[in-house]
C-alpha atoms as a PDB file:
ATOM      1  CA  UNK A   1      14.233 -16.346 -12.577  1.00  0.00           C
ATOM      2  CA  UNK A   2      14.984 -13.126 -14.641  1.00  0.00           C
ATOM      3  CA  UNK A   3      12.637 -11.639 -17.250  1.00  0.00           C
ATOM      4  CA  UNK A   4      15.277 -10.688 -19.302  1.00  0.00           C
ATOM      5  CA  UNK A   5      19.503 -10.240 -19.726  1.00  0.00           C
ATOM      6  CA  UNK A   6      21.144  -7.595 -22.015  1.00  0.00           C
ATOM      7  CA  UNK A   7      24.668  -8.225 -22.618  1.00  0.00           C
ATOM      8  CA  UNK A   8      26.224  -5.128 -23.986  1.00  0.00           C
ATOM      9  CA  UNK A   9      26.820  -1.164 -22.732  1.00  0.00           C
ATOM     10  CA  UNK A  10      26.663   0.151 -25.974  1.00  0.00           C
ATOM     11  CA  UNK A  11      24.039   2.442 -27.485  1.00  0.00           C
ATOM     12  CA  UNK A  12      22.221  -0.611 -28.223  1.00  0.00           C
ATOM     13  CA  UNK A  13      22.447  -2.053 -24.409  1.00  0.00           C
ATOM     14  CA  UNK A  14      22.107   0.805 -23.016  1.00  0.00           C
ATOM     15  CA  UNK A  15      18.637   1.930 -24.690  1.00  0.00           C
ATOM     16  CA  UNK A  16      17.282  -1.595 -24.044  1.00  0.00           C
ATOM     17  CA  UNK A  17      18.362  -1.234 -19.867  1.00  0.00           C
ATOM     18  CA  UNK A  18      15.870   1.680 -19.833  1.00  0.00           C
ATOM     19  CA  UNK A  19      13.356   0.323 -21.836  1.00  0.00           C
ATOM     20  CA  UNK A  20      13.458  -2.535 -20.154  1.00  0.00           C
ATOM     21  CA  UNK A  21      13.245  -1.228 -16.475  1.00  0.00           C
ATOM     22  CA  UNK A  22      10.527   1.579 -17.847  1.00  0.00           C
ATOM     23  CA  UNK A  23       8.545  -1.983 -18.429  1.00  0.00           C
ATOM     24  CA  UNK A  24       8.985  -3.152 -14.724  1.00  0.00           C
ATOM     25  CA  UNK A  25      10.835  -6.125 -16.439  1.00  0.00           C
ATOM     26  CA  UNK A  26      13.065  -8.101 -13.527  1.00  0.00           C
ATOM     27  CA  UNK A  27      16.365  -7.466 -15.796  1.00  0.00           C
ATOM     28  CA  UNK A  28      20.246  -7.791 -15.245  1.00  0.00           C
ATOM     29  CA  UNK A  29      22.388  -5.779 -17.750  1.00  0.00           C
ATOM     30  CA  UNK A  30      25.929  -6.822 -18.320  1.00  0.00           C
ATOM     31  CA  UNK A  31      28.417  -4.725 -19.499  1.00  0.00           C
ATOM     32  CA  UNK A  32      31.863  -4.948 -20.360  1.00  0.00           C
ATOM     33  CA  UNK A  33      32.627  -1.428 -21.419  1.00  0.00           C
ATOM     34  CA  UNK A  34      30.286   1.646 -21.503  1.00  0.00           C
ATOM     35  CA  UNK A  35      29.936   2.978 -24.729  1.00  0.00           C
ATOM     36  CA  UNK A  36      31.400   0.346 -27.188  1.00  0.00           C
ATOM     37  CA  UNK A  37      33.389   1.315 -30.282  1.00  0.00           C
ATOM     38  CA  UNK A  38      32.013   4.747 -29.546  1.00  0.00           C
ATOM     39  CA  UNK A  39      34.766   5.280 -26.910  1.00  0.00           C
ATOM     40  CA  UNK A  40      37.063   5.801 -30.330  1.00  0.00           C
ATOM     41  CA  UNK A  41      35.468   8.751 -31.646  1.00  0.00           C
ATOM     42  CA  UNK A  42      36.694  12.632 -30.701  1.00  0.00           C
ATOM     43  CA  UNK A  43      33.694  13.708 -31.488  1.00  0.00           C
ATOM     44  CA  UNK A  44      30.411  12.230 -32.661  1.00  0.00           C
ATOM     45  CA  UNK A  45      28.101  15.397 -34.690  1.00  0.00           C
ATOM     46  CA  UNK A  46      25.804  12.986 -35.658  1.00  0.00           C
ATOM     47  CA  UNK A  47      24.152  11.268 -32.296  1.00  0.00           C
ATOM     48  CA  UNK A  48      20.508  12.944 -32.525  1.00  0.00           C
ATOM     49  CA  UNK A  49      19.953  15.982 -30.165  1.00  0.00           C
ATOM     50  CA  UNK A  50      23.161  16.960 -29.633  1.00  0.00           C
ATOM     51  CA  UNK A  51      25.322  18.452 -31.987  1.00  0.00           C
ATOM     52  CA  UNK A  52      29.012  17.464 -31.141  1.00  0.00           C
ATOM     53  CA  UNK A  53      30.211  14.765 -28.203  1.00  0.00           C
ATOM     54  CA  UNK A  54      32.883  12.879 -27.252  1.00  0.00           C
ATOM     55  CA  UNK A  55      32.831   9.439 -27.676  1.00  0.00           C
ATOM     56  CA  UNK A  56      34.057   8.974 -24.194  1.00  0.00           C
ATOM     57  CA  UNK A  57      31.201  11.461 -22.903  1.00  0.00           C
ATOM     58  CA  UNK A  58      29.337  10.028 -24.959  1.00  0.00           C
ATOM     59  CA  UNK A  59      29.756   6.358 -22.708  1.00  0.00           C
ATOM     60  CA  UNK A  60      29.592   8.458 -19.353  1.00  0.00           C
ATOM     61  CA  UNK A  61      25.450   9.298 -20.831  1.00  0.00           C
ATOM     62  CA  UNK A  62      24.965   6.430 -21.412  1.00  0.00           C
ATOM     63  CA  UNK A  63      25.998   5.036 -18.118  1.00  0.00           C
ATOM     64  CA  UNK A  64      24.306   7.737 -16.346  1.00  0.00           C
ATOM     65  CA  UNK A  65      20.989   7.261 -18.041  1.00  0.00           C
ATOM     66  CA  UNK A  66      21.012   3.626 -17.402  1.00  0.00           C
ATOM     67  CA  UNK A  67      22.027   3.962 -13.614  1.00  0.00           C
ATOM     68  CA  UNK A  68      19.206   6.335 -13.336  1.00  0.00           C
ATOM     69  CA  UNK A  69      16.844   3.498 -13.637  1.00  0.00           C
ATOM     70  CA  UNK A  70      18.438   0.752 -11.569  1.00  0.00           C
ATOM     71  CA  UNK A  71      16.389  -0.347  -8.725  1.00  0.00           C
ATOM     72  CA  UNK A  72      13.981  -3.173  -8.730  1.00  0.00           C
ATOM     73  CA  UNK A  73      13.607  -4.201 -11.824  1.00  0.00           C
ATOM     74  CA  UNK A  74      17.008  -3.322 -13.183  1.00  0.00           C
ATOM     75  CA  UNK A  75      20.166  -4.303 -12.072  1.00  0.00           C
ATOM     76  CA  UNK A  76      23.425  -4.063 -13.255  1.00  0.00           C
ATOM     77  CA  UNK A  77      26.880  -5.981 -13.569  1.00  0.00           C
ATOM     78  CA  UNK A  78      29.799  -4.133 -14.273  1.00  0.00           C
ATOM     79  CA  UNK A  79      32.529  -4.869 -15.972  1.00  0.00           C
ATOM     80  CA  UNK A  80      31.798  -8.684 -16.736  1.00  0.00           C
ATOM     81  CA  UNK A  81      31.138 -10.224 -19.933  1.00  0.00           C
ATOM     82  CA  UNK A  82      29.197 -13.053 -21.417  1.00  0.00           C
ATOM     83  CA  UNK A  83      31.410 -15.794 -22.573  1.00  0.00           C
ATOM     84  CA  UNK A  84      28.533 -19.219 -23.157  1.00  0.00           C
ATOM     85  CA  UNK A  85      25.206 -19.577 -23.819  1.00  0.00           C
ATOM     86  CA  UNK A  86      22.679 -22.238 -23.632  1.00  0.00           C
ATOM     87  CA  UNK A  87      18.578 -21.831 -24.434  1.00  0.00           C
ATOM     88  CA  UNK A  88      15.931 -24.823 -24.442  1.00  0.00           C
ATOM     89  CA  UNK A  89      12.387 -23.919 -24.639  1.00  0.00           C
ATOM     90  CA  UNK A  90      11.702 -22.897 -21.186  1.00  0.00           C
ATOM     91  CA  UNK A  91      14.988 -20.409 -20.684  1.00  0.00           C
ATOM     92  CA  UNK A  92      18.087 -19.225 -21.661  1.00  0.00           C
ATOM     93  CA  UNK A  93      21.177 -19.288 -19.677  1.00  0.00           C
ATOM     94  CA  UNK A  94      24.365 -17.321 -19.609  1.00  0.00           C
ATOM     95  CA  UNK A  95      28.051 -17.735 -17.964  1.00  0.00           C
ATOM     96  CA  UNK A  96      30.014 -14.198 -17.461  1.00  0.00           C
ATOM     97  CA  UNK A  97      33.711 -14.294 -17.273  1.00  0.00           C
ATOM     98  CA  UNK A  98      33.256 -14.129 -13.717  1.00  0.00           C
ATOM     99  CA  UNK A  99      32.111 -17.303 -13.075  1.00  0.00           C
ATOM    100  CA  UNK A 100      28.425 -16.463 -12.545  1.00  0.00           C
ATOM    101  CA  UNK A 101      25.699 -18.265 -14.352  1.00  0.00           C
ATOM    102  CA  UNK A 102      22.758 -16.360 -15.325  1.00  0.00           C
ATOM    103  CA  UNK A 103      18.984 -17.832 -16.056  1.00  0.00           C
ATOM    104  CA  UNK A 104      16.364 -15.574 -17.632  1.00  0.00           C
ATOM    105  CA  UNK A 105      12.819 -15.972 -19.609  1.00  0.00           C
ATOM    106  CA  UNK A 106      14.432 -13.631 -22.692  1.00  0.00           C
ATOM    107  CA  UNK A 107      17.885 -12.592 -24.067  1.00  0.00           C
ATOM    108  CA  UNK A 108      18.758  -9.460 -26.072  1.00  0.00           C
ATOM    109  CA  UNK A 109      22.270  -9.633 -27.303  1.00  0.00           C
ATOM    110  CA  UNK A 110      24.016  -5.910 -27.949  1.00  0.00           C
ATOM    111  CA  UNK A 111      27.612  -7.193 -27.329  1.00  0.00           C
ATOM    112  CA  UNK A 112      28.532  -4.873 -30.226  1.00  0.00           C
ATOM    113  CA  UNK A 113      31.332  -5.465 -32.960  1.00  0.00           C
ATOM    114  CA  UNK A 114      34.725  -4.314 -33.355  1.00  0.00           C
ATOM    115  CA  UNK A 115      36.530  -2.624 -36.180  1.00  0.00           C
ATOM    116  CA  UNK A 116      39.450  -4.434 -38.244  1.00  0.00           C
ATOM    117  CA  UNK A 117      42.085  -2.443 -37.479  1.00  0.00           C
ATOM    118  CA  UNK A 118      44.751  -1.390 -39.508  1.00  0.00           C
ATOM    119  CA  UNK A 119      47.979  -3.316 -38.727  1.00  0.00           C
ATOM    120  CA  UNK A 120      50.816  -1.733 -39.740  1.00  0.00           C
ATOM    121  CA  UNK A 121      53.777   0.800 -38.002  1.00  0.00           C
ATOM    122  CA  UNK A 122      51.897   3.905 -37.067  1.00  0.00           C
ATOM    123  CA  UNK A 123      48.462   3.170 -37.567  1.00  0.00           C
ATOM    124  CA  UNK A 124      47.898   2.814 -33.559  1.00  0.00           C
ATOM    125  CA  UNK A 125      50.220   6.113 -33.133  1.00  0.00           C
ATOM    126  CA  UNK A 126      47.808   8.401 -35.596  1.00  0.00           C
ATOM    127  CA  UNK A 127      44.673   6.773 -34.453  1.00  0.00           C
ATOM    128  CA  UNK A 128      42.131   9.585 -34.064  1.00  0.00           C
ATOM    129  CA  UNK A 129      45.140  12.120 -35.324  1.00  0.00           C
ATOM    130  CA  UNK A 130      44.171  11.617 -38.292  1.00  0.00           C
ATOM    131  CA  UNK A 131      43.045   8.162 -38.831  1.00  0.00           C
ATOM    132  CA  UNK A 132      39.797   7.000 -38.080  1.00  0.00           C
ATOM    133  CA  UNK A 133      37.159   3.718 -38.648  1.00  0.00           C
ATOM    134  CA  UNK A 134      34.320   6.082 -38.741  1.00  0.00           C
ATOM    135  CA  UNK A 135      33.459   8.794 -41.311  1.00  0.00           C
ATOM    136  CA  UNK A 136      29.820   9.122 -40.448  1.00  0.00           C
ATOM    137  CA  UNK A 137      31.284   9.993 -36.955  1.00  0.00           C
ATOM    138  CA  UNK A 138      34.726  12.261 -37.860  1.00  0.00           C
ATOM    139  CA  UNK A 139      34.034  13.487 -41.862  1.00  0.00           C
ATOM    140  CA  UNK A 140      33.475  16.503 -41.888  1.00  0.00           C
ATOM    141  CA  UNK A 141      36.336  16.952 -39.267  1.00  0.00           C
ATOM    142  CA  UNK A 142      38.373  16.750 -42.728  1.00  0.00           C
ATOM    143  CA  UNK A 143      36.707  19.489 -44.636  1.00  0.00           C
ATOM    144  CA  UNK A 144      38.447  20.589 -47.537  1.00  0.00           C
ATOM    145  CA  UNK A 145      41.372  17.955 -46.699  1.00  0.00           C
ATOM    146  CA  UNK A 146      43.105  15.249 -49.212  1.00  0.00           C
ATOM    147  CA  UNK A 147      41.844  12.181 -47.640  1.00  0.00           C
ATOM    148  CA  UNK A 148      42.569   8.001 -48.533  1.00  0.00           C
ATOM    149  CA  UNK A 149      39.899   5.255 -47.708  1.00  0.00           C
ATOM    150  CA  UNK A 150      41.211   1.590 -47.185  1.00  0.00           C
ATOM    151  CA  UNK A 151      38.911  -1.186 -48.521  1.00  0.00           C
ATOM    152  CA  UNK A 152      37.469  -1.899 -51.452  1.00  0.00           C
ATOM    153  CA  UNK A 153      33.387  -3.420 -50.066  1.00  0.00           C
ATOM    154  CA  UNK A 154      30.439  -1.899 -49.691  1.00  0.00           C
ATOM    155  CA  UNK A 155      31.481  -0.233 -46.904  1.00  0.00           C
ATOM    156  CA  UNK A 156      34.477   1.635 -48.161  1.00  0.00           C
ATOM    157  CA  UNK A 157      32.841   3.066 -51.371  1.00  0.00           C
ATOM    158  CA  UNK A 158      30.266   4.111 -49.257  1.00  0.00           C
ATOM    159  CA  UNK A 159      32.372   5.971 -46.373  1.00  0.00           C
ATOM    160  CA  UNK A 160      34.439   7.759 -49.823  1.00  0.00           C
ATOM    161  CA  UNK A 161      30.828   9.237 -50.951  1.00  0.00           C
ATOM    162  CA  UNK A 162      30.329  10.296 -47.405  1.00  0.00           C
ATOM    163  CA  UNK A 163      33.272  12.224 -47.335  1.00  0.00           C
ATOM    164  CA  UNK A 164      32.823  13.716 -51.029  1.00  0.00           C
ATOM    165  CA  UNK A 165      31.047  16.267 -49.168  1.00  0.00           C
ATOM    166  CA  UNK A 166      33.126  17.610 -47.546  1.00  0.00           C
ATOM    167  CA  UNK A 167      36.893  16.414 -48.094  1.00  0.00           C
ATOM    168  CA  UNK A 168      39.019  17.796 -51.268  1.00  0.00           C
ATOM    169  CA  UNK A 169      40.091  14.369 -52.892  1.00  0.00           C
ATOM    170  CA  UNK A 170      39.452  11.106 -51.842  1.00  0.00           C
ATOM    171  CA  UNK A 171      41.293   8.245 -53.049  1.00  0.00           C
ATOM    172  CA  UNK A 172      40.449   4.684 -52.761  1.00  0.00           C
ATOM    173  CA  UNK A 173      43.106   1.995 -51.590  1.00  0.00           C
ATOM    174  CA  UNK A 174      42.274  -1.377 -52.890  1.00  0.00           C
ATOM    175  CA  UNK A 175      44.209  -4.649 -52.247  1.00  0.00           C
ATOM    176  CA  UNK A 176      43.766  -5.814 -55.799  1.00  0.00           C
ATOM    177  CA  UNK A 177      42.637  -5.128 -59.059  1.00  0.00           C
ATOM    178  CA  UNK A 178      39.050  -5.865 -58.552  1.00  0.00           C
ATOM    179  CA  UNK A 179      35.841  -4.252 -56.279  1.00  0.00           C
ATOM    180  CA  UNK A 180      33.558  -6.337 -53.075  1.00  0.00           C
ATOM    181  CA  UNK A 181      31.504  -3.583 -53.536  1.00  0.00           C
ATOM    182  CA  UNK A 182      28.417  -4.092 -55.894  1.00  0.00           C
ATOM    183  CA  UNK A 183      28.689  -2.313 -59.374  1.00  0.00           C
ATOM    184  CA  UNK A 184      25.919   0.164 -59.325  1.00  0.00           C
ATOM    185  CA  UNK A 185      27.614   1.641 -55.714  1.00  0.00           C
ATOM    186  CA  UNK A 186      31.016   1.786 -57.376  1.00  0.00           C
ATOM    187  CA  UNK A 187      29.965   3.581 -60.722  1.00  0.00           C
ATOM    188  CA  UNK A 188      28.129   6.104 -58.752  1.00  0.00           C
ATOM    189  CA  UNK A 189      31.186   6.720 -56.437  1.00  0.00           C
ATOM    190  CA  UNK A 190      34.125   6.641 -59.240  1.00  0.00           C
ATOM    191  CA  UNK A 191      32.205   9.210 -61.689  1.00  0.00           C
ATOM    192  CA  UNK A 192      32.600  11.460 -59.081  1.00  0.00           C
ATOM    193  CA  UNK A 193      35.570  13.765 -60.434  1.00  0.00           C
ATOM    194  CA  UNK A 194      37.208  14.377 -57.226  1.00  0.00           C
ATOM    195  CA  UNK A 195      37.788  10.620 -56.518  1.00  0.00           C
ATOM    196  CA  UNK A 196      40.681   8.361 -57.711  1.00  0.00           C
ATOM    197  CA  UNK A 197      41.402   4.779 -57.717  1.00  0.00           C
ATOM    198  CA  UNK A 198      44.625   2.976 -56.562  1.00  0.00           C
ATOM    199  CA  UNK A 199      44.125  -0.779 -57.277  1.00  0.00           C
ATOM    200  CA  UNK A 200      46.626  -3.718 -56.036  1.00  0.00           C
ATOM    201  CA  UNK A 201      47.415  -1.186 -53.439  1.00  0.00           C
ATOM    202  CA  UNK A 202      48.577  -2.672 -49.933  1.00  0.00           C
ATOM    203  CA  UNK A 203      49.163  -0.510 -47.303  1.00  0.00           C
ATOM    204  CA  UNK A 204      52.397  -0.952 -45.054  1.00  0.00           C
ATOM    205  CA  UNK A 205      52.970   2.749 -42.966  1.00  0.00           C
ATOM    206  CA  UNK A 206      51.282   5.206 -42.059  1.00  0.00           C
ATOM    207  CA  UNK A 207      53.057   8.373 -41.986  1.00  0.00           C
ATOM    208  CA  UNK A 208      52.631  11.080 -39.711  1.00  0.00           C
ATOM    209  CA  UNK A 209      54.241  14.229 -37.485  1.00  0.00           C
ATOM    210  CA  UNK A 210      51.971  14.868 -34.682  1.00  0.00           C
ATOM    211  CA  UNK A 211      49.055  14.146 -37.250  1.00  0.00           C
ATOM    212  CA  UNK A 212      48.749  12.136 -40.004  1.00  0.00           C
ATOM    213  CA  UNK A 213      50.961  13.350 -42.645  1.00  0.00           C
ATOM    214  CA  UNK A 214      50.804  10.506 -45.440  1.00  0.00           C
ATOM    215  CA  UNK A 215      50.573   6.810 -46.402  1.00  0.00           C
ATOM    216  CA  UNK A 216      53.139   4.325 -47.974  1.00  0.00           C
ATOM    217  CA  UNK A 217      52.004   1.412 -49.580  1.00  0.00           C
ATOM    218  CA  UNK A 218      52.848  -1.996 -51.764  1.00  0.00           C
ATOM    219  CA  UNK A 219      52.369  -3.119 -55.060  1.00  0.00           C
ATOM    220  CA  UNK A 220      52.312  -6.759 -54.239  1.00  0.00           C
ATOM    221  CA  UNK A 221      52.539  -7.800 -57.979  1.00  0.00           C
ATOM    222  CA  UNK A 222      55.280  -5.230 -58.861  1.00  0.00           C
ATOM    223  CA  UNK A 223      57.216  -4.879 -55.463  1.00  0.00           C
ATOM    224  CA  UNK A 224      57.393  -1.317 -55.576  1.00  0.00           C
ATOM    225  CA  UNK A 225      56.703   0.994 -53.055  1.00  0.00           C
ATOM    226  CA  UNK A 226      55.255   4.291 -53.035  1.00  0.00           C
ATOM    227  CA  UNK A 227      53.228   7.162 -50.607  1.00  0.00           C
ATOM    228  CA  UNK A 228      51.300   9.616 -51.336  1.00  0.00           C
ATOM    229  CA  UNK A 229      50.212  12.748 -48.981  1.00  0.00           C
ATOM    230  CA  UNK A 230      46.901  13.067 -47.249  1.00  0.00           C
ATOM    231  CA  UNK A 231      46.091  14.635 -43.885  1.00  0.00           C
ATOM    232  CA  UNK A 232      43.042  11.480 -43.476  1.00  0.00           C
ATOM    233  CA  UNK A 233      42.813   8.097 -43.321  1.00  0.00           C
ATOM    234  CA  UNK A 234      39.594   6.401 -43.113  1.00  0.00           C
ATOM    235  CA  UNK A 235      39.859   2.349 -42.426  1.00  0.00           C
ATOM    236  CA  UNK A 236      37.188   0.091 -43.702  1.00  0.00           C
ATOM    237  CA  UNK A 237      38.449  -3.188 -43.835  1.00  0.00           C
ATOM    238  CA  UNK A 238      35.545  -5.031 -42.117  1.00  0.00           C
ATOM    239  CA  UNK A 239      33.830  -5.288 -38.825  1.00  0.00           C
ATOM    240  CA  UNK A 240      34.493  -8.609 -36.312  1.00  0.00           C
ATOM    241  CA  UNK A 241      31.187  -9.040 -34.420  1.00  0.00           C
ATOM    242  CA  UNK A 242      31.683 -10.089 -30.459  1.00  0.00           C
ATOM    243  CA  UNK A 243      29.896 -13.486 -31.125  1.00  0.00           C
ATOM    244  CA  UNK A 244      32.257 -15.968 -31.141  1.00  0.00           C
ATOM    245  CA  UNK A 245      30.920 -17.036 -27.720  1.00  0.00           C
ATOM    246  CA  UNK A 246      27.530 -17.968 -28.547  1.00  0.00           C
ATOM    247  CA  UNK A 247      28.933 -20.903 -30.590  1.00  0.00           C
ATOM    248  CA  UNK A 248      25.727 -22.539 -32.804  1.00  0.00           C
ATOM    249  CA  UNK A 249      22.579 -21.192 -30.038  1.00  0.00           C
ATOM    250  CA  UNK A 250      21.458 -19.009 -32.497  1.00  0.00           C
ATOM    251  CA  UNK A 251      21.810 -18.425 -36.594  1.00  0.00           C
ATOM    252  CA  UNK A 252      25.092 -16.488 -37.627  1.00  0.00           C
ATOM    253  CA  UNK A 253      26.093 -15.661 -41.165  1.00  0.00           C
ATOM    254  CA  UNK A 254      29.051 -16.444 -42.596  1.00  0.00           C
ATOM    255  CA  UNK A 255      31.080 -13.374 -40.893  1.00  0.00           C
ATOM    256  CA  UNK A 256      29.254 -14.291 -37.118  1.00  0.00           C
ATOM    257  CA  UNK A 257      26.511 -11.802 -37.417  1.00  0.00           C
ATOM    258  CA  UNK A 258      23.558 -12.929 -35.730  1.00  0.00           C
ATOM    259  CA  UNK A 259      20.533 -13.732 -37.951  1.00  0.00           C
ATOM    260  CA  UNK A 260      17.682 -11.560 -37.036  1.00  0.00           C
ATOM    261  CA  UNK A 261      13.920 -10.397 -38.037  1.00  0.00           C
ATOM    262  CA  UNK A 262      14.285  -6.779 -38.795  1.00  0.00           C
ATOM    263  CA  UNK A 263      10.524  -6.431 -38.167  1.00  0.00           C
ATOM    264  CA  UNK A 264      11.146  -7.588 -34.272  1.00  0.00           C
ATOM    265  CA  UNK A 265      14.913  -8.059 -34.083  1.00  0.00           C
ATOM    266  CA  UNK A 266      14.570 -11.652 -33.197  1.00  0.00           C
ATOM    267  CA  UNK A 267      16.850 -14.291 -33.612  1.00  0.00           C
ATOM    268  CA  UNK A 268      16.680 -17.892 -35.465  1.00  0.00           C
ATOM    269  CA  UNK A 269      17.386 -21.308 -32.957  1.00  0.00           C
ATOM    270  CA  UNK A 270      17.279 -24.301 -34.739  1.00  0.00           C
ATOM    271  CA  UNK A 271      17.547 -26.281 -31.969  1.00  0.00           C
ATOM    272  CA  UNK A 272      14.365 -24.543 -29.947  1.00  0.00           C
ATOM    273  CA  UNK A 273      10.755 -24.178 -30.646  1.00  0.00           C
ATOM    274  CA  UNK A 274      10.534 -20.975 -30.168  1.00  0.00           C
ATOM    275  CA  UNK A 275      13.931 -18.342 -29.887  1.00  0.00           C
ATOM    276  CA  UNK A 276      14.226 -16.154 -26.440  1.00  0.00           C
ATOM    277  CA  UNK A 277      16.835 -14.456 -28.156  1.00  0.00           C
ATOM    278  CA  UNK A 278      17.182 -11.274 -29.481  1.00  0.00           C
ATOM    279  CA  UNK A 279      19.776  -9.323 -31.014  1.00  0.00           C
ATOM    280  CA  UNK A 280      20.222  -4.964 -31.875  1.00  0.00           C
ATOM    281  CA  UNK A 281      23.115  -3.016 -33.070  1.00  0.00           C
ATOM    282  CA  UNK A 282      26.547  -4.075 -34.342  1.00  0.00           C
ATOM    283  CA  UNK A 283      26.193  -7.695 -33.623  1.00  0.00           C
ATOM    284  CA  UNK A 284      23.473  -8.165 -36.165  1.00  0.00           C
ATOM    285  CA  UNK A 285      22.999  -8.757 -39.868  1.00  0.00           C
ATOM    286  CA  UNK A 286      21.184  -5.614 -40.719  1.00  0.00           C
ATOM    287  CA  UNK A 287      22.192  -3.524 -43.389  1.00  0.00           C
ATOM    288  CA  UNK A 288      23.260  -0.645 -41.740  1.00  0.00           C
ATOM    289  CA  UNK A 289      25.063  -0.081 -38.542  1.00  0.00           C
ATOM    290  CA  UNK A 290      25.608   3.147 -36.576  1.00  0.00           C
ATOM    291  CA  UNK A 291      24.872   4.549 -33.424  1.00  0.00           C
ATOM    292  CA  UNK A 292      21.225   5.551 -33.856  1.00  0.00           C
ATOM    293  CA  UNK A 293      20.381   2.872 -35.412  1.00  0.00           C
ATOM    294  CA  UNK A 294      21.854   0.313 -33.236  1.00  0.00           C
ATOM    295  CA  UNK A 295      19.586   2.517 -30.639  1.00  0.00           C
ATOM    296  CA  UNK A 296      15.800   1.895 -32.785  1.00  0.00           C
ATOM    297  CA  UNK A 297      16.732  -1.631 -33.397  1.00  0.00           C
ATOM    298  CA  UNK A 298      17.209  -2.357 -29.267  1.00  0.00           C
ATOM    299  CA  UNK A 299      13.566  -0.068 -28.259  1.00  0.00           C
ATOM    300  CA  UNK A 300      12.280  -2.651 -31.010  1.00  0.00           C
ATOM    301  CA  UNK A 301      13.509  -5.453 -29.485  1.00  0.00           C
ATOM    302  CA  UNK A 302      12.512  -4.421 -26.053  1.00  0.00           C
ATOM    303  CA  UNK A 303       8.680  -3.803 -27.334  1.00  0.00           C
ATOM    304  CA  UNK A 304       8.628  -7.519 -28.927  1.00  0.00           C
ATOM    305  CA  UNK A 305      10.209  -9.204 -25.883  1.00  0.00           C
ATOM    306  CA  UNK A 306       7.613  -7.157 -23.720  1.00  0.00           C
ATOM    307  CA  UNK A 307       4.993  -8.368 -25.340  1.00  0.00           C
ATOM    308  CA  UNK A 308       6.546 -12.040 -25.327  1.00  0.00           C
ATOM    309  CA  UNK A 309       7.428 -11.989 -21.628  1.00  0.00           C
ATOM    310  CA  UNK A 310       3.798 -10.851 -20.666  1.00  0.00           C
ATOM    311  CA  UNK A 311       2.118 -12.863 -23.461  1.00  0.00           C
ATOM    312  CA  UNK A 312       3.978 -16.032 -22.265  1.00  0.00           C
END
């Protein structure tokens, strides 16, 4: 039997495959794509040590670094993907699209989340020519540029400060006349006097040359239409987390995050004992997700399963 499975290439599964085999743990990492949502980016200027990279380089690291360490104790299935699990209190067991069934002492889960997109006529044409689901990763790209943000939660307002520093105007789209975002973030983001507020505003084209050019949008109480000029669009309309295969093993929130300690990045099971589940990066409940991070959270993981694998 395996020590341990990682499901996920990302940052997160990635950093745990070398922790992992630096451990001498027997583990199998599964990966579906190198790099996860990474792979979107033109360039990332904020992934520490190096001061601009493409996403997609970014992936080829990442694969390289792992690879560097398979032998022995690490091993590697690529592409596949998890799509069941099952955990009593002796194991936990996992089915890849492939048909192979997988039985290990520990789980960490880094299958990663993706990005509501934007569905409307040319918002897959301008992607990354001028709209993008990641300010932290493409701001200041748009230095001294008009800029819109989509989404009205936590996330949004917080991507529109981000870019205060560094874009011209920035101009909230909201879908109706009130905020998800919590007051204190909003007040501190709209007394800013280079940001503006279109409420009950739905979008329905973006408009471009060879770069973004504009956005139209709706009035869905009024009908009328209307577009205003911006050389950036920043989408935050949500994240979906890849968890919809792990059914009720372990605790989700109401979005499909999975529940975890952020002191050991452990996961609830009802159903068990004791969980041989963890959980880092995208996938999770934590506050904040971005590449880095998702990066800590999976060495933290990898230090408690360590000690639970040779403690057990």
């Amino acid at each position: 039997m395996l020590d341990l499975i990682i499901v996920g290439g990302g940052p997160a599964g990635a950093s745990a495959g070398v922790y992992a085999a630096r451990k001498r743990l027997k583990t199998l990492l599964v990966v579906h794509e190198w790099g996860g949502q990474s792979n979107v980016s033109g360039e990332i200027q904020n992934w520490i040590g190096t001061p601009a990279i493409s996403g997609l380089q970014l992936a080829e690291n990442l694969r390289k670094h792992v690879e560097s360490y398979a032998g022995d104790a690490l091993s590697i299935i690529f592409p596949d993907k998890a799509i069941s699990l099952t955990q009593d209190n002796e194991k936990v067991a996992v089915t890849l699209a492939s048909g192979q069934k997988l039985e290990a002492r520990a789980l960490l889960l880094a299958p990663g989340a993706a990005r509501r997109k934007l569905d409307v006529p040319g918002a897959a044409e301008y992607e990354q020519k001028g709209l993008t689901y990641c300010a932290t990763c493409d701001g200041p790209l748009f230095d001294g540029k008009d800029v819109v943000v989509i989404g009205g939660g936590n996330a949004a307002f917080e991507t529109a400060a981000q870019l205060l520093a560094y874009c011209k105007t920035v101009t909230l789209f909201n879908r109706s006349d009130s905020f998800r975002a919590d007051e204190i973030t909003v007040r501190s983001v709209l007394a800013h006097p280079n940001v503006r507020v279109i409420k009950n505003a739905v979008p329905v084209e973006v408009l471009g040359d060879k770069f973004v050019t504009g956005i139209k949008w709706k009035n869905p109480l009024s009908g009328k239409e209307d577009a205003l000029s911006v050389e950036g669009i920043f989408v935050e309309i949500g994240l979906l987390p890849n968890t919809s295969w792990l059914g009720d093993v372990v605790a989700l929130n109401k979005i499909g995050q999975v529940i975890v300690d952020p002191r050991t990045q452990r996961a609830s099971a009802p159903s068990v004992k004791e969980s041989r589940v963890w959980a880092a990066g995208d996938c999770t409940d934590g506050k904040y997700h971005q590449n880095n991070i998702a990066s800590g959270d999976a060495v933290k993981a990898l230090e408690d399963i360590d000690l639970f694998i040779k403690s057990s």
